[in-house]
Protein backbone atom coordinates (compact mmCIF):
# COMPACT_ATOMS: atom_id res chain seq x y z
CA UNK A 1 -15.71 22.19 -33.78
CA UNK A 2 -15.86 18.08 -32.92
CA UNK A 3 -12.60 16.82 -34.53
CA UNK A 4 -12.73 14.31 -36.71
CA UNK A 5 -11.48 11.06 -35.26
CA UNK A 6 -11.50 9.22 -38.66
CA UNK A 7 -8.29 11.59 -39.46
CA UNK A 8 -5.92 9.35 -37.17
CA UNK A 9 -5.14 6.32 -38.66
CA UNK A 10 -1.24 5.72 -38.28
CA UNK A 11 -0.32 4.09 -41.09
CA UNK A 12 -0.24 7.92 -42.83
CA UNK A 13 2.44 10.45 -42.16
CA UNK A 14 -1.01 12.72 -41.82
CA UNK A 15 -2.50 10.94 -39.46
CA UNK A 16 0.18 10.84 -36.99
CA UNK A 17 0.66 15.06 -37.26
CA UNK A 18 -2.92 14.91 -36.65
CA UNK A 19 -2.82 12.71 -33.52
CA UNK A 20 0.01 15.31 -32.41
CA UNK A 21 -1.83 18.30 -32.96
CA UNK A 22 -5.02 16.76 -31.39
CA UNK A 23 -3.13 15.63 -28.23
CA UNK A 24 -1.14 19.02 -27.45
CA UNK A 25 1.67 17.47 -25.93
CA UNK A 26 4.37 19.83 -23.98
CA UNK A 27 6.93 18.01 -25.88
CA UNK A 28 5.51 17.63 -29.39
CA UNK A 29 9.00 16.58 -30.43
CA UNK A 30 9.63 13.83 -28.30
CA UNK A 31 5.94 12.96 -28.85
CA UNK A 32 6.79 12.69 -32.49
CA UNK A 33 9.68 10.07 -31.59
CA UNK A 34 7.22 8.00 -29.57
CA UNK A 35 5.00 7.37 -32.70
CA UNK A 36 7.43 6.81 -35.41
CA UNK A 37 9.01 3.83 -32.74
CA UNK A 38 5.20 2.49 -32.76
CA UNK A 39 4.28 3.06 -36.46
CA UNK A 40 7.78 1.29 -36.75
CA UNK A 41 7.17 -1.53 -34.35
CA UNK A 42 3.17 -2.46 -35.87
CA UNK A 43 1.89 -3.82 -38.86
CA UNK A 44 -0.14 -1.27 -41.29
CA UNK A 45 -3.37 -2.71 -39.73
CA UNK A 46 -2.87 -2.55 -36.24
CA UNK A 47 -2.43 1.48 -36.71
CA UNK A 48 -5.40 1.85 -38.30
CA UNK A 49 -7.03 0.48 -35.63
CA UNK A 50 -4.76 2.50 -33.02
CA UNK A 51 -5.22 5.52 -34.33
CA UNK A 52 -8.83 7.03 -33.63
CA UNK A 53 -8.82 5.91 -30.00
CA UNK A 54 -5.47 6.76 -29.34
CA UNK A 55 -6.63 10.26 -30.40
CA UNK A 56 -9.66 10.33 -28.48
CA UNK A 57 -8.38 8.60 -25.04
CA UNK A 58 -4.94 10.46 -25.15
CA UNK A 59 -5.72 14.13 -24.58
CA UNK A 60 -7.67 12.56 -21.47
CA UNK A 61 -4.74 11.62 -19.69
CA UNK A 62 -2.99 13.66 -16.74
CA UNK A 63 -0.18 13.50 -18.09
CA UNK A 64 -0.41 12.66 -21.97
CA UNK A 65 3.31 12.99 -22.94
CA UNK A 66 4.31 10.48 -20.31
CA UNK A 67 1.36 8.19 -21.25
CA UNK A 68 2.41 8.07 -25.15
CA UNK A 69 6.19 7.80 -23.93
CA UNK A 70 5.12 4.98 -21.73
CA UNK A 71 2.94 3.36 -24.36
CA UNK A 72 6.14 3.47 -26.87
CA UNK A 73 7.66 1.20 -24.72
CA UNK A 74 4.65 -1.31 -23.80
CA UNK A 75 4.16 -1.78 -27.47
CA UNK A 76 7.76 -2.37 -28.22
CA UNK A 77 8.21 -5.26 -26.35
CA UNK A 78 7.10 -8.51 -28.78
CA UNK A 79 5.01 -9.58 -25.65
CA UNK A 80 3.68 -6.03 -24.96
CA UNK A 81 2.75 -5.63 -29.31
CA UNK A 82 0.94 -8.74 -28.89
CA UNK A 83 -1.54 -7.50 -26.36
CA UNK A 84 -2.94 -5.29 -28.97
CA UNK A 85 -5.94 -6.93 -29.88
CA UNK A 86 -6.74 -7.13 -25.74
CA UNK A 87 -6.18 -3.23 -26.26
CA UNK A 88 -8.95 -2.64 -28.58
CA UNK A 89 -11.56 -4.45 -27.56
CA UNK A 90 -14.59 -3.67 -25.91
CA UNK A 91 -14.45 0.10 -27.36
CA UNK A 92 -11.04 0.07 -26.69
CA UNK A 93 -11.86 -0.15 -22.58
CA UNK A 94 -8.79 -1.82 -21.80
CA UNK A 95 -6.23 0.51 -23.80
CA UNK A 96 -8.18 3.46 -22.11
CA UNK A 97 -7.32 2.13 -18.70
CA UNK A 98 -3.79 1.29 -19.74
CA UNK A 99 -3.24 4.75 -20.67
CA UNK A 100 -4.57 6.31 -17.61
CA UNK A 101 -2.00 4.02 -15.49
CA UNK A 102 0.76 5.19 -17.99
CA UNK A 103 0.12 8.62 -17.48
CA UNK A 104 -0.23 8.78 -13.57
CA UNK A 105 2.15 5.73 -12.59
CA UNK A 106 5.95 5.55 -13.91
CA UNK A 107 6.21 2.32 -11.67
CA UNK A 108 3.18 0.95 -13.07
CA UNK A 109 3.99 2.03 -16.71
CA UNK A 110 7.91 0.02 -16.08
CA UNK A 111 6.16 -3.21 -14.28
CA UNK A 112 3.91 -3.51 -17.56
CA UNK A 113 7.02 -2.89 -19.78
CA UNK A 114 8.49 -5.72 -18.27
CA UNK A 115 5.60 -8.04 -17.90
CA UNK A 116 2.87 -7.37 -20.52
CA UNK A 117 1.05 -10.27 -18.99
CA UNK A 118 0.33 -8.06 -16.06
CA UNK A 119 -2.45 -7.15 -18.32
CA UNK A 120 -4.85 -9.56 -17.66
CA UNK A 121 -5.12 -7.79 -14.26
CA UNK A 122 -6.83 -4.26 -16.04
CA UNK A 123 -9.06 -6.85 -17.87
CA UNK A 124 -11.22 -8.51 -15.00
CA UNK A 125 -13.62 -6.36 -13.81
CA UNK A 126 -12.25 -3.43 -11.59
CA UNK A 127 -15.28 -3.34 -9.87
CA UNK A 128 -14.88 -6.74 -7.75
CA UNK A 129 -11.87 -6.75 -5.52
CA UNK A 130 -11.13 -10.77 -4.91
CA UNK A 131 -11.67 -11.90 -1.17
CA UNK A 132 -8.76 -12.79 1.45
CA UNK A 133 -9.53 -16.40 0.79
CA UNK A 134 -9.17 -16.27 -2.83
CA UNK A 135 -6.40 -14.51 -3.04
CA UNK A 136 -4.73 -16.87 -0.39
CA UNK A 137 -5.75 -20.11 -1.80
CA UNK A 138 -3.76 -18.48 -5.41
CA UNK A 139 -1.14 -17.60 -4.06
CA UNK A 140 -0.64 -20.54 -1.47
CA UNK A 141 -0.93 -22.46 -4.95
CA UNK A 142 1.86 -20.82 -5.84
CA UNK A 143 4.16 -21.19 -3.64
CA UNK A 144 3.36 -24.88 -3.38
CA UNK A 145 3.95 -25.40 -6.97
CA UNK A 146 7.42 -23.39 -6.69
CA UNK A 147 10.19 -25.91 -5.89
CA UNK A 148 13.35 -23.95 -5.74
CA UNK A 149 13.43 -20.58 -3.08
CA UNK A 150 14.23 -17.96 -5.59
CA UNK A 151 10.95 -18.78 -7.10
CA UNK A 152 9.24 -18.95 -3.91
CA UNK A 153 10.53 -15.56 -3.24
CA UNK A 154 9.79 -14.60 -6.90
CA UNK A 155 6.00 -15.82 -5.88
CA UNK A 156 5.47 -13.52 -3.29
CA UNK A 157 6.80 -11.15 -5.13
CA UNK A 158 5.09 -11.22 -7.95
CA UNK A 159 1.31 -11.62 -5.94
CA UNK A 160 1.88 -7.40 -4.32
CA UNK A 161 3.36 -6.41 -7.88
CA UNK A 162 -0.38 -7.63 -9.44
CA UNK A 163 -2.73 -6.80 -6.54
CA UNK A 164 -1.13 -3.26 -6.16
CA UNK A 165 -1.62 -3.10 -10.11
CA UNK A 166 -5.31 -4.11 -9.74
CA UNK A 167 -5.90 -1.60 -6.96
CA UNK A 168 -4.21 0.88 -8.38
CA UNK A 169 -6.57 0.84 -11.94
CA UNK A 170 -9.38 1.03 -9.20
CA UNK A 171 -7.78 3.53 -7.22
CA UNK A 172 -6.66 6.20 -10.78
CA UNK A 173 -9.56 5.07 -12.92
CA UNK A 174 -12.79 4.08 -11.07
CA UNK A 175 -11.45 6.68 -8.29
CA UNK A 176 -12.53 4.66 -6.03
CA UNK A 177 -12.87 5.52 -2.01
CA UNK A 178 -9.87 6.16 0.75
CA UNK A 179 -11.48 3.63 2.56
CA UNK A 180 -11.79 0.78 -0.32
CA UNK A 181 -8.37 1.63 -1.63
CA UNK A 182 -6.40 1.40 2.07
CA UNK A 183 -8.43 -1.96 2.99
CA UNK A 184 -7.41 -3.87 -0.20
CA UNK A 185 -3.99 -2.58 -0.08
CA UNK A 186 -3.81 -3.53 3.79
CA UNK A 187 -5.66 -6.93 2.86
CA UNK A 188 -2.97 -7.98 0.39
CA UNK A 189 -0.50 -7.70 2.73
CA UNK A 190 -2.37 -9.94 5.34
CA UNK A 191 -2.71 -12.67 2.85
CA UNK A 192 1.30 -12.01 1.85
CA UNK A 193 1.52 -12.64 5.87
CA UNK A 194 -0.60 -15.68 5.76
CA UNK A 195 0.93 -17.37 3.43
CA UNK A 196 4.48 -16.34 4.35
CA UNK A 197 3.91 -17.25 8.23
CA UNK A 198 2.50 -20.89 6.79
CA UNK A 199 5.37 -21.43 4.41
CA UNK A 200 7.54 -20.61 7.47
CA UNK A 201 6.52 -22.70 9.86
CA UNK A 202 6.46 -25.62 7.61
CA UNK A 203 10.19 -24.78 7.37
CA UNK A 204 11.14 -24.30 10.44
CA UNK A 205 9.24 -27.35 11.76
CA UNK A 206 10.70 -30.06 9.27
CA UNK A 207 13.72 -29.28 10.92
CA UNK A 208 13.09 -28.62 14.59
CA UNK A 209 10.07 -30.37 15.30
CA UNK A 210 6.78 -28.73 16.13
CA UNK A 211 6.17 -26.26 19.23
CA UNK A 212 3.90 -27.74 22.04
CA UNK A 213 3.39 -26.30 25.63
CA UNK A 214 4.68 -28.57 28.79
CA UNK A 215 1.81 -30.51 28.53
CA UNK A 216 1.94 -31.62 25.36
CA UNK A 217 -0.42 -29.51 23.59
CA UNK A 218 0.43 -27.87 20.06
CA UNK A 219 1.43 -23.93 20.36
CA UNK A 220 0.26 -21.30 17.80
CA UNK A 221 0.98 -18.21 17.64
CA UNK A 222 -0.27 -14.96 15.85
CA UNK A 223 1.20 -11.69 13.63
CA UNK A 224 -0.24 -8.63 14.95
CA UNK A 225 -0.06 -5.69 12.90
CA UNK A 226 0.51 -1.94 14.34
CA UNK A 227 0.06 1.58 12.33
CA UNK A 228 -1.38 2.00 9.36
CA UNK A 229 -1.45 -1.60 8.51
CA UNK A 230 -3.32 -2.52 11.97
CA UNK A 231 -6.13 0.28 11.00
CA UNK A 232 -6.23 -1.42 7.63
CA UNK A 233 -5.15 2.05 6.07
CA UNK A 234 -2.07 0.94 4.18
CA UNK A 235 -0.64 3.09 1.59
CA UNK A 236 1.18 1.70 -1.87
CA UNK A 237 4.63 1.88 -0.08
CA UNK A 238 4.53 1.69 3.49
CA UNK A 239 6.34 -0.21 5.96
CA UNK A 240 4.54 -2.73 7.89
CA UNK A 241 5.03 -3.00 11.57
CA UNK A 242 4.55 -6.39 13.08
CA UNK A 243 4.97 -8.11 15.98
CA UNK A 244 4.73 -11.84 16.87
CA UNK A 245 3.48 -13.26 19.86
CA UNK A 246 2.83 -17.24 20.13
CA UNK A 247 0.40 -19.09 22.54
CA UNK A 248 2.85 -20.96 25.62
CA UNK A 249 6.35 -21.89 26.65
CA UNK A 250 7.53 -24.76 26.02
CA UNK A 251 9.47 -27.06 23.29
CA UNK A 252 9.50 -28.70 19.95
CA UNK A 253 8.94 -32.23 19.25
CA UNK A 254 9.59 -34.51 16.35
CA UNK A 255 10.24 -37.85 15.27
CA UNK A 256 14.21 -37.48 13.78
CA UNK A 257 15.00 -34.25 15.59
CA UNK A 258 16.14 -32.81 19.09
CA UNK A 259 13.36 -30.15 20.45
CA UNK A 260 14.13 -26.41 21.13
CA UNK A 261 12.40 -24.31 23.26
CA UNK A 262 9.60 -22.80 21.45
CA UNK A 263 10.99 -18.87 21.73
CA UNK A 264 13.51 -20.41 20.02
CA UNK A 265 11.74 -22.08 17.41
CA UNK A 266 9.39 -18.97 16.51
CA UNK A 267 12.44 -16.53 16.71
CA UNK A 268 13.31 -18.99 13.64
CA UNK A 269 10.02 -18.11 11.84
CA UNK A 270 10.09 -14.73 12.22
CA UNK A 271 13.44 -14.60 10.80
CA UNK A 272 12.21 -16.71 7.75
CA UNK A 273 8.46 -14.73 7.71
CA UNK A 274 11.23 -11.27 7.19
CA UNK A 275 13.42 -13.19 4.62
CA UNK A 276 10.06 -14.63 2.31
CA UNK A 277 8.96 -10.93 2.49
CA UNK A 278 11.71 -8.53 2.87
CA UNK A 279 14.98 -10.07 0.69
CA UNK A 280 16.42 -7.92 -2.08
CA UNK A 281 15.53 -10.22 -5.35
CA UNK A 282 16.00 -9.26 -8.65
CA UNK A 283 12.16 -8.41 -8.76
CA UNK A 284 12.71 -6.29 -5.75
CA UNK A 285 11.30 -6.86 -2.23
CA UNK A 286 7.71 -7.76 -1.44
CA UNK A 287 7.39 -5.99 2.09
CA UNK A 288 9.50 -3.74 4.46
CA UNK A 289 9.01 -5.41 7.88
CA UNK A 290 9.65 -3.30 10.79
CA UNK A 291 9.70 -5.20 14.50
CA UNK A 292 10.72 -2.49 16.31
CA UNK A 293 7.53 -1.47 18.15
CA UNK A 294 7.67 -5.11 20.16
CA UNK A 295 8.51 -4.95 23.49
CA UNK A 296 11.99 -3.71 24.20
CA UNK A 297 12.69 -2.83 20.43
CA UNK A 298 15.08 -4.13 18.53
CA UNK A 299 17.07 -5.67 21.83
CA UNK A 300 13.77 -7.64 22.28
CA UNK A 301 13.34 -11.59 21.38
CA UNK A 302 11.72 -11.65 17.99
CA UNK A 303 9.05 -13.57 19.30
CA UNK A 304 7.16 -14.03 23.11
CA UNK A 305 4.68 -15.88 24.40
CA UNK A 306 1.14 -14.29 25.37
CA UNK A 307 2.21 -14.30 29.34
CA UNK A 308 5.19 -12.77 28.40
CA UNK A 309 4.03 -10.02 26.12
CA UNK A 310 1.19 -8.95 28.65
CA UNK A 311 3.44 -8.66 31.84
CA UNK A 312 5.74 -6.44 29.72
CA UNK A 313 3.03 -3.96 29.31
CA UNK A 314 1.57 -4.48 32.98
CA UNK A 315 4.97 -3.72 33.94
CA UNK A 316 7.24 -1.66 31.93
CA UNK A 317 4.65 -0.32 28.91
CA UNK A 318 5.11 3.51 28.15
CA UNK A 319 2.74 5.62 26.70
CA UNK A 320 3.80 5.82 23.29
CA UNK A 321 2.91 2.26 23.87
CA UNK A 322 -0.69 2.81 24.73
CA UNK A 323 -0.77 5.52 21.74
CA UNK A 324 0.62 2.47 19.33
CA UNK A 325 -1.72 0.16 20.81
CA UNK A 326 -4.67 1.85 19.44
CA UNK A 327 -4.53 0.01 16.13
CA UNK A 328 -3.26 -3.23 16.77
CA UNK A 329 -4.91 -6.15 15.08
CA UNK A 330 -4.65 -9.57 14.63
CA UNK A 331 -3.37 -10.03 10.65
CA UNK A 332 -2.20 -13.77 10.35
CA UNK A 333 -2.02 -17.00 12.08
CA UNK A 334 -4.42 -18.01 15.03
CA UNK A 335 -6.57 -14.98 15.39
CA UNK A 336 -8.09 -15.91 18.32
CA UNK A 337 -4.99 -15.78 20.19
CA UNK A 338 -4.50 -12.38 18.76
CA UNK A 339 -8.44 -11.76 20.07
CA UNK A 340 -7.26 -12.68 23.26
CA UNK A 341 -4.63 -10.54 23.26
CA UNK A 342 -6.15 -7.16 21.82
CA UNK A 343 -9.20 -7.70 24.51
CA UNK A 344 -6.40 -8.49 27.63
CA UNK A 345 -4.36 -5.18 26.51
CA UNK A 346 -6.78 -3.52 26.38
CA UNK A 347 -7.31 -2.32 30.02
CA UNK A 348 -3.65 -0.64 29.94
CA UNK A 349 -4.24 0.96 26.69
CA UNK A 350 -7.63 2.89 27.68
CA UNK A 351 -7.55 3.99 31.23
CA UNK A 352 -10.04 5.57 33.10
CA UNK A 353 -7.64 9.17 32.63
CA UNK A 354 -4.75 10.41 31.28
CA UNK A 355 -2.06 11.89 33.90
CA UNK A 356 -0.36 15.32 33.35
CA UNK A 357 2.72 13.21 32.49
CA UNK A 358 1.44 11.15 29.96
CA UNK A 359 -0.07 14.38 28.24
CA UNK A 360 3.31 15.80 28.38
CA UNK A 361 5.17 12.53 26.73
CA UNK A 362 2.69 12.90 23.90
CA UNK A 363 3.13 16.39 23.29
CA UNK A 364 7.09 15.49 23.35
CA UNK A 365 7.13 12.76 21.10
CA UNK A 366 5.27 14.82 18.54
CA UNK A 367 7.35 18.31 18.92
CA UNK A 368 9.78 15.86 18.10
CA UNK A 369 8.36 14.46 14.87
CA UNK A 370 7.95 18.64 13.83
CA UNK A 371 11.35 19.31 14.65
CA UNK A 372 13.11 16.34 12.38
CA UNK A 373 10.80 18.19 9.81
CA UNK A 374 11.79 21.67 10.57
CA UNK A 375 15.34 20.60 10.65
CA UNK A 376 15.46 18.74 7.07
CA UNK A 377 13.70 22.11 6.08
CA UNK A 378 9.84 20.24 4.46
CA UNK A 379 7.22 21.23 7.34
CA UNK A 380 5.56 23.26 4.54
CA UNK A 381 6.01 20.57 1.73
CA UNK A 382 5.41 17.38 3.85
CA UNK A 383 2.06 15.99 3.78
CA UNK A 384 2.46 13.14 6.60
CA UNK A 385 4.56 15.33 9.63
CA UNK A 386 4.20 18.71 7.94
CA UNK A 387 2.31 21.37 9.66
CA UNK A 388 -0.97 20.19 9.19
CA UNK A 389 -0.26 17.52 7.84
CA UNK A 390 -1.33 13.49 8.48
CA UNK A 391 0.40 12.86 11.12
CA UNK A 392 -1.12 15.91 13.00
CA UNK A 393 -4.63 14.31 12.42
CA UNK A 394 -3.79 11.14 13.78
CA UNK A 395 -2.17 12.44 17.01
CA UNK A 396 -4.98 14.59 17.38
CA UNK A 397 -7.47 11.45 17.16
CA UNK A 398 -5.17 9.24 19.25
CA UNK A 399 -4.52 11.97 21.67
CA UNK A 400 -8.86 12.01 22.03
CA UNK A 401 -9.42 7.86 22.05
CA UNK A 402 -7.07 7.51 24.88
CA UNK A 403 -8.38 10.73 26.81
CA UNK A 404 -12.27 9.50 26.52
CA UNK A 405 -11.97 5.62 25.33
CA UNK A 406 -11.76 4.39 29.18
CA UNK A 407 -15.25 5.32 29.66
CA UNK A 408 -16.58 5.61 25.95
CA UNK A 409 -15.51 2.02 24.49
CA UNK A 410 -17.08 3.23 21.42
CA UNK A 411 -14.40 5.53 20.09
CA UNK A 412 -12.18 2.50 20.70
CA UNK A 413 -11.26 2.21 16.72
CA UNK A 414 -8.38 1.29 14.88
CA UNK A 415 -9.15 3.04 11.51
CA UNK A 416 -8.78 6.82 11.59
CA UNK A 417 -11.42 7.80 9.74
CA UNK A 418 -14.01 5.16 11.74
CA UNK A 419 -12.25 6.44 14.81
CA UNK A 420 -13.13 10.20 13.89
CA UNK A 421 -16.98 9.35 13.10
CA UNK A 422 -16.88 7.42 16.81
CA UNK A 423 -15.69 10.64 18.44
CA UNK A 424 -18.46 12.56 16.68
CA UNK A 425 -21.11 10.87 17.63
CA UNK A 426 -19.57 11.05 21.42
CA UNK A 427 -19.27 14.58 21.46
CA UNK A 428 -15.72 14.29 21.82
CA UNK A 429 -15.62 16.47 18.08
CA UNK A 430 -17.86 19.43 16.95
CA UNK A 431 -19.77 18.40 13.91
CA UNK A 432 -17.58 21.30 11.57
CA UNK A 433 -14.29 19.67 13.10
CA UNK A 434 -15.30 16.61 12.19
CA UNK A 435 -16.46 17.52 8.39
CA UNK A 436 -12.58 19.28 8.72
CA UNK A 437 -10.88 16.58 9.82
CA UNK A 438 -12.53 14.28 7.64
CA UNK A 439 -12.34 16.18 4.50
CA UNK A 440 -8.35 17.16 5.25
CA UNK A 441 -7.13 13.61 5.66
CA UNK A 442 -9.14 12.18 2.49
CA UNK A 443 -7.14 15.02 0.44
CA UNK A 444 -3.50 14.39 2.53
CA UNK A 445 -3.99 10.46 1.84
CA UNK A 446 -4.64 10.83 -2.12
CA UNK A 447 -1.87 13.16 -2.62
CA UNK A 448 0.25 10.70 -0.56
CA UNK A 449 -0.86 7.95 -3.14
CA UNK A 450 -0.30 10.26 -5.92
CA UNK A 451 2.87 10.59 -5.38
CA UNK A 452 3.80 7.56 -4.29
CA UNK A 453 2.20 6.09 -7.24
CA UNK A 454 4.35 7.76 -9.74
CA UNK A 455 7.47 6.33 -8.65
CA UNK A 456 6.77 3.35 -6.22
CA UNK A 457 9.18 5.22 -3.80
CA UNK A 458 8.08 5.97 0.18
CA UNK A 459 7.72 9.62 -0.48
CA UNK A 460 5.31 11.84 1.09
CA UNK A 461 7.04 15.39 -0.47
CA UNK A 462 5.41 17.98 -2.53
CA UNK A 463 7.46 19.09 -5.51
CA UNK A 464 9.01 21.96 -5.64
CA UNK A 465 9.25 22.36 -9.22
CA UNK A 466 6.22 23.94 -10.27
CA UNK A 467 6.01 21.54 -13.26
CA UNK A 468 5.61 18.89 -11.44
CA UNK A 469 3.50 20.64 -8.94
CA UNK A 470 1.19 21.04 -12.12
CA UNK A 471 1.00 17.07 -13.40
CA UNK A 472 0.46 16.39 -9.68
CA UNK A 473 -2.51 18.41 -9.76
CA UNK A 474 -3.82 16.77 -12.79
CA UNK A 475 -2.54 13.02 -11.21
CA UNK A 476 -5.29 14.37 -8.59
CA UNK A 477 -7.81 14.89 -10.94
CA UNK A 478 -7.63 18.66 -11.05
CA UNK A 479 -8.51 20.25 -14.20
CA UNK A 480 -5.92 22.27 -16.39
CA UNK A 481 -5.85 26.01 -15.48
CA UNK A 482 -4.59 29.04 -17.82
CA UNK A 483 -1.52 30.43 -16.05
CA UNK A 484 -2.93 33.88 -14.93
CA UNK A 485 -2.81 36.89 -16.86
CA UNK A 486 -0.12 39.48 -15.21
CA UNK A 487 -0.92 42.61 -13.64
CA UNK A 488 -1.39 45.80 -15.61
């Protein structure tokens, strides 16, 4: 029997025991706290108008308890009660998608808390992700208009917090795919770089003067991005690995200054690129920067010229090298310098062969990556360097692009899923390991947003509680199951 919506309005003592009943919450009780702080918190007529789509869009959520608790606390911000009307319009679209973020995301659900605002983002349509160059020329707006650095900071900041929130309601609600969600996540932080590496140099230069090679011409230089971030498969918490490489040698020159030499000057801007991006503010970070994959690691000069980053690799590159070479890719400043440097690389990345040795360091590095696992005691529960898990898919892929991408330049990808269709159409992958493959990394990569998701942490961890296990099931879009019935 259809229940009857018309039973819900709030403003009754009935209607809210009906909107319990209707909802089956595990935790009626605390479910029935949760709408006395909301009936308490909104005029009469705002619950009558809550009430029959709160009852129809509630029991829809994955995780309705958390999605009422989570609303409680929207609505009892002044700011957050105010967004009502937004809430109910349009057949009640925008409180639908609310809800579904409240129920799936704790992060999300405490980010709206604190910034009702945030709203407008759920509002726009989810269908149209803005472009690179809109979402730079915003946010360099920003920045510009910001006059002190904690707002500047607060800026960037603030632009990941709303993007991620954007991409996330297209991600949970329109469900939208791996390869959409992982570009837009991966594009935000290129435009974060952008602007960051701009903002920088500006800095850096009113005091030092600006970089230009012995004979006087102006120096550039470019932000190439490794891993995920370089295959533009980013996911809501990771790391971004970076490395900065200008065009020449040389030294700064201004007007009421005395020059430095330019590795100097651009060691500067990556130190202020990291603090824009990566200093603890009270709204959190933006971005966690590693630089350790440049050459020499973290004893390594922040910065090198293009000369000076290729005759590292001619001479002293290793072949984790080569393997983290595979998805490097120009993300900010003068892209055609990082062109130049992807396509000059290139030769010691994909060779015509792979030695016995080099197949050896491979298969060392990752027994290495499934013993830290085995030790901390998660190879079954960890979906990136778990048995099976993420990792083993990319090291699988890698291990084929730099076997067969000397003579097949077509499986030469950065992306993992464009570099698995390349090596199917070579030959280098059956057509049943590729369907494998393909299908086994989609499902790693959403539970890894999943759970990520919930608590904006850097997780990749299954639960062990089975409780958990269950709402992350659900988060996933798995429908509820009976427990089964015990054995006779």
């Amino acid at each position: 029997m259809q229940f009857d919506q018309s039973r819900l309005s709030l403003d009754t003592p009935g209607g809210a025991r009906a909107l319990l009943e209707n909802c089956r919450l595990r935790d009626p009780e605390r479910g029935g706290r949760n709408l006395a702080a909301i009936v308490a918190a909104l005029p009469p007529d705002d619950l009558r108008d809550l009430g029959p789509p709160l009852g129809r869009l509630l029991p829809r959520c994955p995780d309705a308890d958390m999605a009422l608790n989570n609303l409680e606390r929207f609505l009892a911000q002044p700011a957050g009660a105010e967004q009502l009307p937004l809430l109910l319009e349009n057949r009640a679209r925008t409180l639908e998608i609310l809800l579904q973020l409240l129920g799936v995301s704790q992060s999300f659900s405490d980010l709206l808390s604190a910034n009702p605002d945030y709203l407008d983002m759920l509002r726009v349509p989810l269908s149209r992700s803005p472009s690179p160059a809109e979402m730079q020329a915003s946010l360099q707006a920003e920045v510009d208009a910001a006059f002190e650095d904690s707002a500047v900071l607060r800026v960037f900041r603030r632009f990941r917090q709303r993007q991620l929130l954007r991409i996330g309601a297209n991600d949970v609600i329109r469900d939208r795919p791996l390869e959409e969600i992982t570009r837009d996540i991966s594009r935000t932080a290129d435009v974060a770089l952008e602007v960051a590496l701009s903002t920088a140099l500006r800095t850096v230069g009113n005091r030092f003067g600006q970089p230009h090679t012995e004979a006087s011409q102006p120096v550039s230089c470019v932000i190439l991005a490794f891993g995920k971030h370089g295959g533009e498969e980013l996911n809501y918490s990771s790391d971004i690995d970076l490395m900065f490489v200008y065009d020449e040698d040389g030294a700064t020159r201004g007007k009421r200054t005395t020059g430095i030499p330019n590795d100097e000057f651009f060691a500067k801007v990556v130190s202020e690129v990291v603090r824009l991006l990566s200093a603890h503010t009270d709204r959190g970070l933006a971005y966690r920067i590693d630089l350790r994959l440049r050459p020499e690691g973290h004893r390594g000069p922040l910065a090198r010229s293009l000369a000076s980053t290729l005759s590292y690799y001619d001479s002293l590159g290793r072949t984790w090298e080569r393997q983290a070479l595979i998805k490097v890719r120009p993300a900010a400043g003068d892209l055609a310098l990082g062109q130049r440097f992807v396509q000059a690389v290139e030769p010691f990345v994909y060779r015509k062969y792979l030695t016995f040795a080099e197949i050896n360091e491979i298969k060392a590095l990752k027994r290495r990556i499934e013993q830290k696992a085995s030790q901390a005691g998660v190879s079954a529960t960890e979906v990136k360097t778990g048995r099976g898990g993420i990792r083993d898919i990319e090291f699988t892929l890698q291990f084929l692009q730099l076997l067969n991408g000397g003579d097949l330049p077509a499986v030469r990808q950065r992306n993992t899923l464009l570099a698995l269709q390349a090596l199917e159409r070579a030959g280098c992958v059956t057509d049943q390991e590729y369907l494998i493959l393909d299908d086994a990394y989609r499902f790693l990569r959403k539970t890894e947003h999943r759970l990520q998701l919930l608590f904006d942490l850097q997780t990749h961890r299954l639960p062990e509680d089975a409780e958990e296990m269950r709402k992350l099931a659900l988060r996933m879009g798995y429908p509820e199951c009976r427990p089964l019935a015990p054995r006779a």
